[in-house]
Protein backbone atom coordinates (compact mmCIF):
# COMPACT_ATOMS: atom_id res chain seq x y z
CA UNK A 1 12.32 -5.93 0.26
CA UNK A 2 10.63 -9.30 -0.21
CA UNK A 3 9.65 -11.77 2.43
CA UNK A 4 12.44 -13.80 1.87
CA UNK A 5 15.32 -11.49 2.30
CA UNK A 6 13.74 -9.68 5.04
CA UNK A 7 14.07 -13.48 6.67
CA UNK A 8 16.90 -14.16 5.73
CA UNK A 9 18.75 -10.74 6.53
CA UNK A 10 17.12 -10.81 9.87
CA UNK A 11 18.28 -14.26 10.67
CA UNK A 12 21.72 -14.04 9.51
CA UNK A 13 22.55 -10.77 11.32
CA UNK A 14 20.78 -12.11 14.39
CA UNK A 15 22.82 -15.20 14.37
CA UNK A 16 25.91 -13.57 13.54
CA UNK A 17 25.55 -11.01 16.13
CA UNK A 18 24.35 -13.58 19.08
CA UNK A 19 26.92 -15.88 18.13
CA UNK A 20 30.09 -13.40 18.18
CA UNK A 21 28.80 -12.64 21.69
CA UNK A 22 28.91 -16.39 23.19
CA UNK A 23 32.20 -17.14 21.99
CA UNK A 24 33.83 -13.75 23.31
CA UNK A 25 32.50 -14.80 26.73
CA UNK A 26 32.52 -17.60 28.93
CA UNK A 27 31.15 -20.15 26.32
CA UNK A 28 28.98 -22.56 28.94
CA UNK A 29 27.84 -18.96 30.64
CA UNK A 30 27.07 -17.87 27.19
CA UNK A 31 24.80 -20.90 26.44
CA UNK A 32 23.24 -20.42 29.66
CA UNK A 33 22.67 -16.64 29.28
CA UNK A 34 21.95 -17.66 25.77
CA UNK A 35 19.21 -20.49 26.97
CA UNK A 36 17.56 -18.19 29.29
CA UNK A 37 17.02 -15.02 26.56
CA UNK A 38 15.25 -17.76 24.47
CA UNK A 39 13.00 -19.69 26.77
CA UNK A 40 12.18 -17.25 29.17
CA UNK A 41 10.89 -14.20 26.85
CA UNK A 42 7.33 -12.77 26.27
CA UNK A 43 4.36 -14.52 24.52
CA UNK A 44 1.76 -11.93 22.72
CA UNK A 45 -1.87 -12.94 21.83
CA UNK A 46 -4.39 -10.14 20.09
CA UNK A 47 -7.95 -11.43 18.99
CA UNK A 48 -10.23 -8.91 17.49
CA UNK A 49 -13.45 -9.78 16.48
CA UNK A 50 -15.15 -7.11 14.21
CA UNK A 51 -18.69 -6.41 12.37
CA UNK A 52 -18.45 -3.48 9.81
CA UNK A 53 -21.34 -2.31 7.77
CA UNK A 54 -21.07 0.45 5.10
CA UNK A 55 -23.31 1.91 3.44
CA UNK A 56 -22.06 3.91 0.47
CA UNK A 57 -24.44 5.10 -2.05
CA UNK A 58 -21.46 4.55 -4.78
CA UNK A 59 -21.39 1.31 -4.88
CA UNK A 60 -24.39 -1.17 -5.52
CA UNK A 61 -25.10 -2.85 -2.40
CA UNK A 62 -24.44 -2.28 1.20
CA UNK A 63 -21.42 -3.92 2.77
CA UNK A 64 -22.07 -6.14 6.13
CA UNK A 65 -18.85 -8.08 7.01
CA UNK A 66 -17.81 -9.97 10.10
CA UNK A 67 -13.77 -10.75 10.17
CA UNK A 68 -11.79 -11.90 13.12
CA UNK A 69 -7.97 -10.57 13.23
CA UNK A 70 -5.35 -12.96 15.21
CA UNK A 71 -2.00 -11.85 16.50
CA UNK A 72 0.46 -14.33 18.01
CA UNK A 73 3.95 -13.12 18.84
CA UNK A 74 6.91 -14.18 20.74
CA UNK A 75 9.96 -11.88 21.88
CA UNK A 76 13.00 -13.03 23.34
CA UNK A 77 14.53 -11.57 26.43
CA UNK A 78 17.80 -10.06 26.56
CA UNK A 79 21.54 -11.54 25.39
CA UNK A 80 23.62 -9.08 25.78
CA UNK A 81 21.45 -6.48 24.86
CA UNK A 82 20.19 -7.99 21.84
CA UNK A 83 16.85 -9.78 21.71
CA UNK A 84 14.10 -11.17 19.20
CA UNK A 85 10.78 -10.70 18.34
CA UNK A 86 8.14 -12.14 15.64
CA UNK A 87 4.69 -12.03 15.04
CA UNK A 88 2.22 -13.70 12.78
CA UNK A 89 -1.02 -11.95 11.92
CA UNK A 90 -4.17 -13.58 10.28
CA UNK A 91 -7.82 -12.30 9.12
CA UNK A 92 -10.36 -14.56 9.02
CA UNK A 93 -14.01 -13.70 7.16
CA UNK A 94 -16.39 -15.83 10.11
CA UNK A 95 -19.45 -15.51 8.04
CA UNK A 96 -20.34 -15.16 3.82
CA UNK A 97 -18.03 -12.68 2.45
CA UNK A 98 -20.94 -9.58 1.54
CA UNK A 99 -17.75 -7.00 1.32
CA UNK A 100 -15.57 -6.03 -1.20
CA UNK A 101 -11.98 -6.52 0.42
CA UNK A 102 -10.42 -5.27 -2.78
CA UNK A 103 -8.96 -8.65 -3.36
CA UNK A 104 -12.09 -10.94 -3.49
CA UNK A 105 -14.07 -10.08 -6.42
CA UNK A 106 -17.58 -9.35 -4.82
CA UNK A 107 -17.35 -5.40 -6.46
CA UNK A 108 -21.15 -4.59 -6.36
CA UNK A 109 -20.74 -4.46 -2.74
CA UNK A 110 -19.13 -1.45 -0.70
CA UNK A 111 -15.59 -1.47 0.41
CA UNK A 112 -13.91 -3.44 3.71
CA UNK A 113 -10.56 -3.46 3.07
CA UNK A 114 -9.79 -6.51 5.34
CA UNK A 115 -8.97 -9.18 3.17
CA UNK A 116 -8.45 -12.77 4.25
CA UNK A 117 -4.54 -13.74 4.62
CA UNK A 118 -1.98 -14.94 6.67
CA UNK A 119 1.33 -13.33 6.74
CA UNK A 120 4.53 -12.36 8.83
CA UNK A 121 2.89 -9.16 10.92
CA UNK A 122 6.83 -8.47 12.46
CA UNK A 123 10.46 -10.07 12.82
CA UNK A 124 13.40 -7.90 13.92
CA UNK A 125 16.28 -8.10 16.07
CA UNK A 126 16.86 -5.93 18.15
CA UNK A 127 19.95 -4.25 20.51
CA UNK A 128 19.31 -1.91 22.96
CA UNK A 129 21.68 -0.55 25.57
CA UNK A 130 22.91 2.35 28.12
CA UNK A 131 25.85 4.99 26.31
CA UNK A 132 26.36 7.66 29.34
CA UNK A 133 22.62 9.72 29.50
CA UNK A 134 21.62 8.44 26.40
CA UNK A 135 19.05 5.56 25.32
CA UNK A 136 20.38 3.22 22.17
CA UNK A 137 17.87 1.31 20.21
CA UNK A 138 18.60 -0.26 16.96
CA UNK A 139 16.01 -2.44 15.00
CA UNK A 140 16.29 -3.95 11.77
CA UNK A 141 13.68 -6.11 10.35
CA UNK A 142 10.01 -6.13 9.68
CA UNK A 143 8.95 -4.01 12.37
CA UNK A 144 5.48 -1.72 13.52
CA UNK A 145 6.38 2.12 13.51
CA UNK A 146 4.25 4.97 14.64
CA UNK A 147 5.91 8.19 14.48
CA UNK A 148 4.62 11.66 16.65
CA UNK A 149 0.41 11.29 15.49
CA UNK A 150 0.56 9.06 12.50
CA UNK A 151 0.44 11.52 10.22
CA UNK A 152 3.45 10.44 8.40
CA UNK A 153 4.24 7.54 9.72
CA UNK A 154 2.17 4.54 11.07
CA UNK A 155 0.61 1.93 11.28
CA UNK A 156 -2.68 2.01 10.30
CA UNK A 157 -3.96 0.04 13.26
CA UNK A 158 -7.44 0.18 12.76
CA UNK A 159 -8.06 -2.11 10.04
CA UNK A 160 -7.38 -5.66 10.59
CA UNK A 161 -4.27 -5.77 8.77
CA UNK A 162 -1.81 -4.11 10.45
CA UNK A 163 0.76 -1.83 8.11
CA UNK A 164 4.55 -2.53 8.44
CA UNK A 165 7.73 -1.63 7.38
CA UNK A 166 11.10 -3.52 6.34
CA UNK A 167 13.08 -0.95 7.28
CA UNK A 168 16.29 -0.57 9.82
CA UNK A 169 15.76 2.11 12.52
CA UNK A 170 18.32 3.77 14.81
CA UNK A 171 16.84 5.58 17.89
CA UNK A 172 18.93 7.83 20.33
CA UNK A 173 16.64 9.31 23.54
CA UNK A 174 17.65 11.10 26.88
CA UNK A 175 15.02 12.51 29.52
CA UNK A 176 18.02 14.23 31.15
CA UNK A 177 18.47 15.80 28.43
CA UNK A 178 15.02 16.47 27.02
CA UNK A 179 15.43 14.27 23.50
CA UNK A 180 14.84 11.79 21.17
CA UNK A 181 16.23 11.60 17.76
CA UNK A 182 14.66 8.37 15.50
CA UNK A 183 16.39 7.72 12.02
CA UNK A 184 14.50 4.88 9.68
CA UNK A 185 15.58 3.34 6.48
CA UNK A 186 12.68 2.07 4.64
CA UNK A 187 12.85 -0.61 2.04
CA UNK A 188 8.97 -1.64 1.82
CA UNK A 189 5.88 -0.64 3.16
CA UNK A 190 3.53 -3.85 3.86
CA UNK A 191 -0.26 -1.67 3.50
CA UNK A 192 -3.74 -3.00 4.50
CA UNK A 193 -4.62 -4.38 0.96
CA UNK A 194 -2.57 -7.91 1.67
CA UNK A 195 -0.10 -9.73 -0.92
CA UNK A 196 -2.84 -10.49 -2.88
CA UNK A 197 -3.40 -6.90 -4.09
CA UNK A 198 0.32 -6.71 -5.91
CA UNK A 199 1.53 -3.45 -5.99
CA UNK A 200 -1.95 -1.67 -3.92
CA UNK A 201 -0.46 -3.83 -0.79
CA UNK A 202 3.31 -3.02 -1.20
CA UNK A 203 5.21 -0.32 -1.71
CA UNK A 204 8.31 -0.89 -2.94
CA UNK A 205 10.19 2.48 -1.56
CA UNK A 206 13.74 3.38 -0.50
CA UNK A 207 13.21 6.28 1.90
CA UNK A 208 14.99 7.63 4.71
CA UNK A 209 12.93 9.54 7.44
CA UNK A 210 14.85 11.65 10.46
CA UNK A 211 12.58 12.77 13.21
CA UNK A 212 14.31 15.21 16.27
CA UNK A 213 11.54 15.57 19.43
CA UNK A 214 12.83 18.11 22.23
CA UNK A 215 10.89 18.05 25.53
CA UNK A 216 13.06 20.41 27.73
CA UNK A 217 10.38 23.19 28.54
CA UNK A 218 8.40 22.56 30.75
CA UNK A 219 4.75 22.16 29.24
CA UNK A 220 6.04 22.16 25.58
CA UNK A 221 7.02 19.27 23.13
CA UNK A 222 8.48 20.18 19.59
CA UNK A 223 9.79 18.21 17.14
CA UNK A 224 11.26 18.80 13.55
CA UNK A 225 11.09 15.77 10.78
CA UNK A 226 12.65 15.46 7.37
CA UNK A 227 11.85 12.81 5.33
CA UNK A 228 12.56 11.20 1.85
CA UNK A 229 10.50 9.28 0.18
CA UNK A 230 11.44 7.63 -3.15
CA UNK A 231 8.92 5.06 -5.11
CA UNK A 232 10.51 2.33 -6.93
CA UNK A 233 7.96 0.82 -8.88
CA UNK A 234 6.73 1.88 -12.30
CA UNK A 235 3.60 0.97 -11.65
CA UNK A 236 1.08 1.32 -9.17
CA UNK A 237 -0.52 3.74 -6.13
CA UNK A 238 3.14 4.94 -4.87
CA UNK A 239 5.69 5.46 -7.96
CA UNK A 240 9.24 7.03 -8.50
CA UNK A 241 6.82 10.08 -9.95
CA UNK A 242 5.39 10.48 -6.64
CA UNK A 243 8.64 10.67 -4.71
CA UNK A 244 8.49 13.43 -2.18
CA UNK A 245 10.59 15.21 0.45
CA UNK A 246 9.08 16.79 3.27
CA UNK A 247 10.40 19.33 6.09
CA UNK A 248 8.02 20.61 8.83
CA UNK A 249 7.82 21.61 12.24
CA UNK A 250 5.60 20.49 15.03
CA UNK A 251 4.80 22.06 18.26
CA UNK A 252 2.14 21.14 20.76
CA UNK A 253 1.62 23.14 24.29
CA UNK A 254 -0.56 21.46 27.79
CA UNK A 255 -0.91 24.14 30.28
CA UNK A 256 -2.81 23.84 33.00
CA UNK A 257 -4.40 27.13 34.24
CA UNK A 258 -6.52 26.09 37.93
CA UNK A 259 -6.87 22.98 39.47
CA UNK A 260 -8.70 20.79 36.87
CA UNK A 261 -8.54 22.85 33.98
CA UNK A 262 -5.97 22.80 31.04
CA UNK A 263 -5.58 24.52 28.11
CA UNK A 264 -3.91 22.47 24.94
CA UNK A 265 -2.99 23.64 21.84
CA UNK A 266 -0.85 22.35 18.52
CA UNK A 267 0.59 24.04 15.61
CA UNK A 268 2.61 22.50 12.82
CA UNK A 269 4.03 23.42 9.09
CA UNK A 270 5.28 21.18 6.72
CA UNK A 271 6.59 22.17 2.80
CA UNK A 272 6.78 18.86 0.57
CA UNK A 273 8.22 19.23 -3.07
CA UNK A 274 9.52 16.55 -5.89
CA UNK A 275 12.47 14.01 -5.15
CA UNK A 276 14.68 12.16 -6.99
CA UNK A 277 12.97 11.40 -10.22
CA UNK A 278 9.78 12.51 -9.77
CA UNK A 279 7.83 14.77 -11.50
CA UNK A 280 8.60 18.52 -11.01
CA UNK A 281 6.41 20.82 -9.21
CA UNK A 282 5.69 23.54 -7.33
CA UNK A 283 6.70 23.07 -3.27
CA UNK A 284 3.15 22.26 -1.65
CA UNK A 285 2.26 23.43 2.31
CA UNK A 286 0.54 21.24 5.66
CA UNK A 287 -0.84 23.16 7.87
CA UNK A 288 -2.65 22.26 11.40
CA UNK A 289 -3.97 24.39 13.94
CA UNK A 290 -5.70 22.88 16.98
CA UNK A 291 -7.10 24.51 20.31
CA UNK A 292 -8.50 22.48 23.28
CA UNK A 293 -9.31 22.61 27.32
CA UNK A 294 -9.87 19.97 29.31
CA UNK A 295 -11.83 19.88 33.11
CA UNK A 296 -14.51 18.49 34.85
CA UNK A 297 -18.35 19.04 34.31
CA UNK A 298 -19.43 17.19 37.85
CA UNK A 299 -17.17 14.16 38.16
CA UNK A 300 -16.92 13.23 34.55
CA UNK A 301 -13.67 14.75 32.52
CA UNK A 302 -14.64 16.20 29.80
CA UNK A 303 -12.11 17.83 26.93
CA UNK A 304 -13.17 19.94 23.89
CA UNK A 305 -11.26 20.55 20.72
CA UNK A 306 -11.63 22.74 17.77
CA UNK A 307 -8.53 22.46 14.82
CA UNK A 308 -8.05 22.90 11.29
CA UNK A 309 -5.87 20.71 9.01
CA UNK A 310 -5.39 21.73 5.73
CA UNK A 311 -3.49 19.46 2.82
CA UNK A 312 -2.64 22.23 0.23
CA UNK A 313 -3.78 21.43 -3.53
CA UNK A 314 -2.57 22.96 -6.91
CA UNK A 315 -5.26 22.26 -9.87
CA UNK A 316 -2.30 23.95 -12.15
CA UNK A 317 0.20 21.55 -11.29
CA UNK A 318 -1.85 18.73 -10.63
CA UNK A 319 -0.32 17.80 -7.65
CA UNK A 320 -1.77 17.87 -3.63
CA UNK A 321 0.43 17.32 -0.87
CA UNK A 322 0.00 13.67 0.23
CA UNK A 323 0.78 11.32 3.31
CA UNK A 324 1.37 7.50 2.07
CA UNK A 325 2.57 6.22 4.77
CA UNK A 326 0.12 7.49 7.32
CA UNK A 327 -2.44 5.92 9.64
CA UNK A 328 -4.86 7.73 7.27
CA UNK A 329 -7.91 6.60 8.93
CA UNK A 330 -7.44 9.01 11.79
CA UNK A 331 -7.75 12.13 9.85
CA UNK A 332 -10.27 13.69 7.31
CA UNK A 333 -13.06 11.30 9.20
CA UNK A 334 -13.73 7.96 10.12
CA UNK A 335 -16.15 7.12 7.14
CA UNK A 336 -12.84 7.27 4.96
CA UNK A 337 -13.98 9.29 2.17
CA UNK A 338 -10.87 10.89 1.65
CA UNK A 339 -8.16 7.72 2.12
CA UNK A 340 -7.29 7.03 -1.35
CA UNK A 341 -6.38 10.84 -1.03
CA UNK A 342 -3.88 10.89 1.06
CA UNK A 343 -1.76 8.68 -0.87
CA UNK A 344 -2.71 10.06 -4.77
CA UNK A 345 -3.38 13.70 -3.96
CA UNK A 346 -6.70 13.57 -5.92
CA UNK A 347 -9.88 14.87 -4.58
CA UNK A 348 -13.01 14.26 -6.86
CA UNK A 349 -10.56 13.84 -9.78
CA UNK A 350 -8.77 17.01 -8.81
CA UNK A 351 -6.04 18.38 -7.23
CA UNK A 352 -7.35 20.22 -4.79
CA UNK A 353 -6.28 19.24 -1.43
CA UNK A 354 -8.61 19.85 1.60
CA UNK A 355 -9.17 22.29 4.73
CA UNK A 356 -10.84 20.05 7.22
CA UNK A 357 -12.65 22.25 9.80
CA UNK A 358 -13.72 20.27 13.03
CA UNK A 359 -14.80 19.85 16.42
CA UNK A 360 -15.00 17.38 19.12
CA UNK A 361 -15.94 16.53 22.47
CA UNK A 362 -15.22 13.80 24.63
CA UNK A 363 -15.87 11.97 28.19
CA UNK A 364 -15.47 9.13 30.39
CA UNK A 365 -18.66 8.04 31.99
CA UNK A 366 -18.96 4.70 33.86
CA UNK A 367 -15.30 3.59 32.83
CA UNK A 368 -16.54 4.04 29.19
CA UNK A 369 -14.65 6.27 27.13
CA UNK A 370 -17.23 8.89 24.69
CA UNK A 371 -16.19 10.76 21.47
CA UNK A 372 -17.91 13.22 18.93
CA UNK A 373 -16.29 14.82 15.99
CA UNK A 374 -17.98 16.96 13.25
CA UNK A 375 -16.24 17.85 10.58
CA UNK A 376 -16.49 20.57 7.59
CA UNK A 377 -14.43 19.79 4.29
CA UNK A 378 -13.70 22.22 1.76
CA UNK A 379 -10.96 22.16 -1.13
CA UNK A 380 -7.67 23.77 -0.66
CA UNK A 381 -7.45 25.49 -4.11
CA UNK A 382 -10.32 27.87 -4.82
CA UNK A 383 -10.29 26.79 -8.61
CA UNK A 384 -11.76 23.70 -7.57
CA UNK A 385 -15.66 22.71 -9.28
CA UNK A 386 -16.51 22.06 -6.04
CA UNK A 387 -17.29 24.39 -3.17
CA UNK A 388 -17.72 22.30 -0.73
CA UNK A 389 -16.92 18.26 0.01
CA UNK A 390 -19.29 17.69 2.40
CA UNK A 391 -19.51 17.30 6.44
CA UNK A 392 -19.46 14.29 8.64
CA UNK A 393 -20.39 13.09 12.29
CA UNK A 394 -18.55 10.72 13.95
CA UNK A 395 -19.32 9.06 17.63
CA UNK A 396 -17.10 6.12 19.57
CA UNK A 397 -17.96 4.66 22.44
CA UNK A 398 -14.90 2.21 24.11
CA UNK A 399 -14.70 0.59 27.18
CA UNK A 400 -12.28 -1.51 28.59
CA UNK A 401 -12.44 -4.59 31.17
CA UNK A 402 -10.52 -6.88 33.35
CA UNK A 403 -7.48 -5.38 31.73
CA UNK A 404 -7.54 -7.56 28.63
CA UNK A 405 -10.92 -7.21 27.09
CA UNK A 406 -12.58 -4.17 25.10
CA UNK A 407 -15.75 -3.88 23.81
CA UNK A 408 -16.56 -0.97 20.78
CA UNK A 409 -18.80 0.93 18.66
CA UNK A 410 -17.90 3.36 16.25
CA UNK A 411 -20.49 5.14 13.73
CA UNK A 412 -19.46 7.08 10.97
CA UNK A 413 -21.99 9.41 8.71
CA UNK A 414 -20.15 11.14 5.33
CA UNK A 415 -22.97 13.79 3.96
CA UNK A 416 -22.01 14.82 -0.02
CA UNK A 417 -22.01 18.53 -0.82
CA UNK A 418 -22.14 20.51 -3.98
CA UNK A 419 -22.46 17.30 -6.11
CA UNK A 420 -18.92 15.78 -4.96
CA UNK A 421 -18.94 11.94 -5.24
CA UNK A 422 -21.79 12.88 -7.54
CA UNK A 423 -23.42 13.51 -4.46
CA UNK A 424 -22.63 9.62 -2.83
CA UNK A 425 -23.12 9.67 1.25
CA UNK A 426 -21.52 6.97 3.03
CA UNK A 427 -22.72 5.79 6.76
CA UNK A 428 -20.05 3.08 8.81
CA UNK A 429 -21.01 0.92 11.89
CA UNK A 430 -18.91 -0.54 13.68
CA UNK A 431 -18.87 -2.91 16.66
CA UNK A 432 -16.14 -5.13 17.69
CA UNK A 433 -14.42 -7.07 21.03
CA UNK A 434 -11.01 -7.63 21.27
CA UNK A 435 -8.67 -9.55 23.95
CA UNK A 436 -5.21 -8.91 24.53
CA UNK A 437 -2.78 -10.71 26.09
């Protein structure tokens, strides 16, 4: 769905809706109501400033780019139970443009896909309202959604363009009862890349995506997803031949075992196979295992994980499992080695899929928060040419002040093995502030 007739459909059921309310009540206590919802709502304001340098080996000069991202949004309080909200979103580059942002031409130099644009970030409407023990939401329009960890669904919120979705989502939640069931329509998926990449920043889908989360044990949240995903373009990263349906299971455990100590753990299976048109093949398997503890070390918190995701990969078919529509970013390592993966299923070339084997450790020291991951990535498939990807190390260190300021640094170090990238490291550096309001 285009710009326009995401407008336009927004509007006009907005206005139809708000309108039908006023004149079946008191039509001067409408207004007023109506007056109120409009002018007394909630402003948004999110500046980030951001200096990214990459350093990858395949391309032919380092990348060094400064870009400021700027959020301004306004929602409407409630009529009725029905409200507004809209957003714009713009990326500025603050100094010469030594990136490539996929869109403006400077190729010798490594990848930063922030390109420079303004566009609409959000609009929906909105009703939400009280039915007995359970929670109503329903949202249609241009809208953020982040689904369980972003594996399947989010919104990609570290780069400065924000993914989004035209879709229409229906949300039914109870704590009495222990649940939440979300149901989305998608009609397009607005990606990092910008209009000006075509088809690489939209992509034109029609998929429906059910997600049921039950939280009634104690210590224990599970959740089961289906979704259908159906490309509509003939050309371009996300086709009708890479139409998938996927079915999984996710369950994660917190149990604390003495005062200050907790164990944590996570297990989850999904199968994903052909849909609609696309190309047959053979059902492929997700698989993620994680184990952690958290407790103190002296005053400071400290939590340890150790997990292993694996994205299953058949060289025979030619086809990996995949996750388009994720916050990719957040998994397979911050240096992004891996992110054009997710969405084509190819690995070096092949389809391999990946077991990514890693560990972290984080802190709090001084208000600051502290990360470390190391990872280990192998192929899936064992008749892979490679052995091996490689390994990377990734730090963050984030604090946040006065409530509305946060400073960052992020480093990222990608280390080739077995020849893959024909043996291309990458190295990422990243420092930014950002104010929120």
């Amino acid at each position: 769905m285009k710009l326009a007739r995401v407008l336009s459909a927004t509007s006009l059921l907005g206005l139809q809706m708000l309108s039908a309310n006023v004149i079946a009540g008191d039509h001067e206590g409408g207004m007023d109501a109506l007056t109120k919802a409009l002018t007394e709502g909630k402003a948004k304001v999110d500046v980030r400033y951001r200096y990214e340098n990459v350093d990858d080996e395949s391309a032919t000069d380092e990348a060094k780019a400064n870009t400021v991202r700027t959020r301004i949004g306004y929602g409407t309080g409630s009529f009725y139970g029905f409200s507004l909200y809209g957003e714009m979103e713009d990326i500025r580059d603050v100094f010469d443009e030594e990136f490539n942002s996929t869109t403006n031409g400077e190729t010798s130099y490594a990848t930063v896909p922030d390109p420079q644009e303004t566009e609409l970030n959000q609009l929906y409407i909105q009703y939400a309202a009280k039915a007995g023990a359970m929670d109503v939401l329903l949202r249609h329009g241009r809208q953020r959604q982040k689904w369980d960890n972003d594996r399947f669904i989010g919104n990609v919120g570290w780069r400065q363009n924000e993914q989004t979705y035209d879709a229409s989502l229906i949300k039914l939640s109870s704590s009495e009862l222990g649940l939440s069931l979300m149901y989305t329509h998608q009609t397009n998926v607005n990606r990092i890349f910008g209009e000006g990449a075509g088809q690489a920043g939209n992509f034109d889908v029609k998929s429906d995506n059910f997600n049921l989360t039950y939280t009634g044990i104690d210590n224990i949240k599970a959740t089961g997803y289906y979704y259908l995903w159906e490309g509509q373009d003939t050309a371009g990263l996300f086709t009708v031949d890479d139409s998938r349906k996927t079915a999984g299971v996710r369950l994660l455990g917190s149990f604390p075992v003495s005062e200050g100590i907790k164990i944590m753990g996570t297990a989850e299976y999904a199968s994903q196979s052909d849909y609609k048109d696309a190309t047959d093949f053979s059902s492929l398997d997700y698989t993620l295992f994680e184990l952690g503890a958290s407790f103190k070390l002296a005053a400071a918190p400290i939590t340890i994980k150790a997990g292993m995701e694996t994205l299953e990969g058949d060289i025979d078919d030619g086809e990996s499992f995949i996750t388009p529509y994720a916050t990719l970013h957040a998994f397979q390592g911050w240096a992004d080695v891996f992110l054009g993966s997710g969405i084509t299923g190819s690995y070096g070339g092949e389809a391999a899929g990946i077991e990514d084997t890693y560990f972290s450790i984080g802190t709090k020291l001084a208000g600051t928060k502290l990360l470390a991951v190391y990872h280990e990535y192998e192929p899936d498939d064992s008749d892979s040419s490679y052995s091996k990807y490689g390994s990377e190390l990734d730090l963050l260190a984030v604090k946040t002040f006065a409530k509305h300021y946060t400073l960052g640094l992020k480093y990222a170090d990608f280390n080739s093995k077995d020849g893959y990238r024909s043996g291309a490291d990458t190295e990422k550096l990243w420092a930014w502030l950002q104010v929120k309001f």
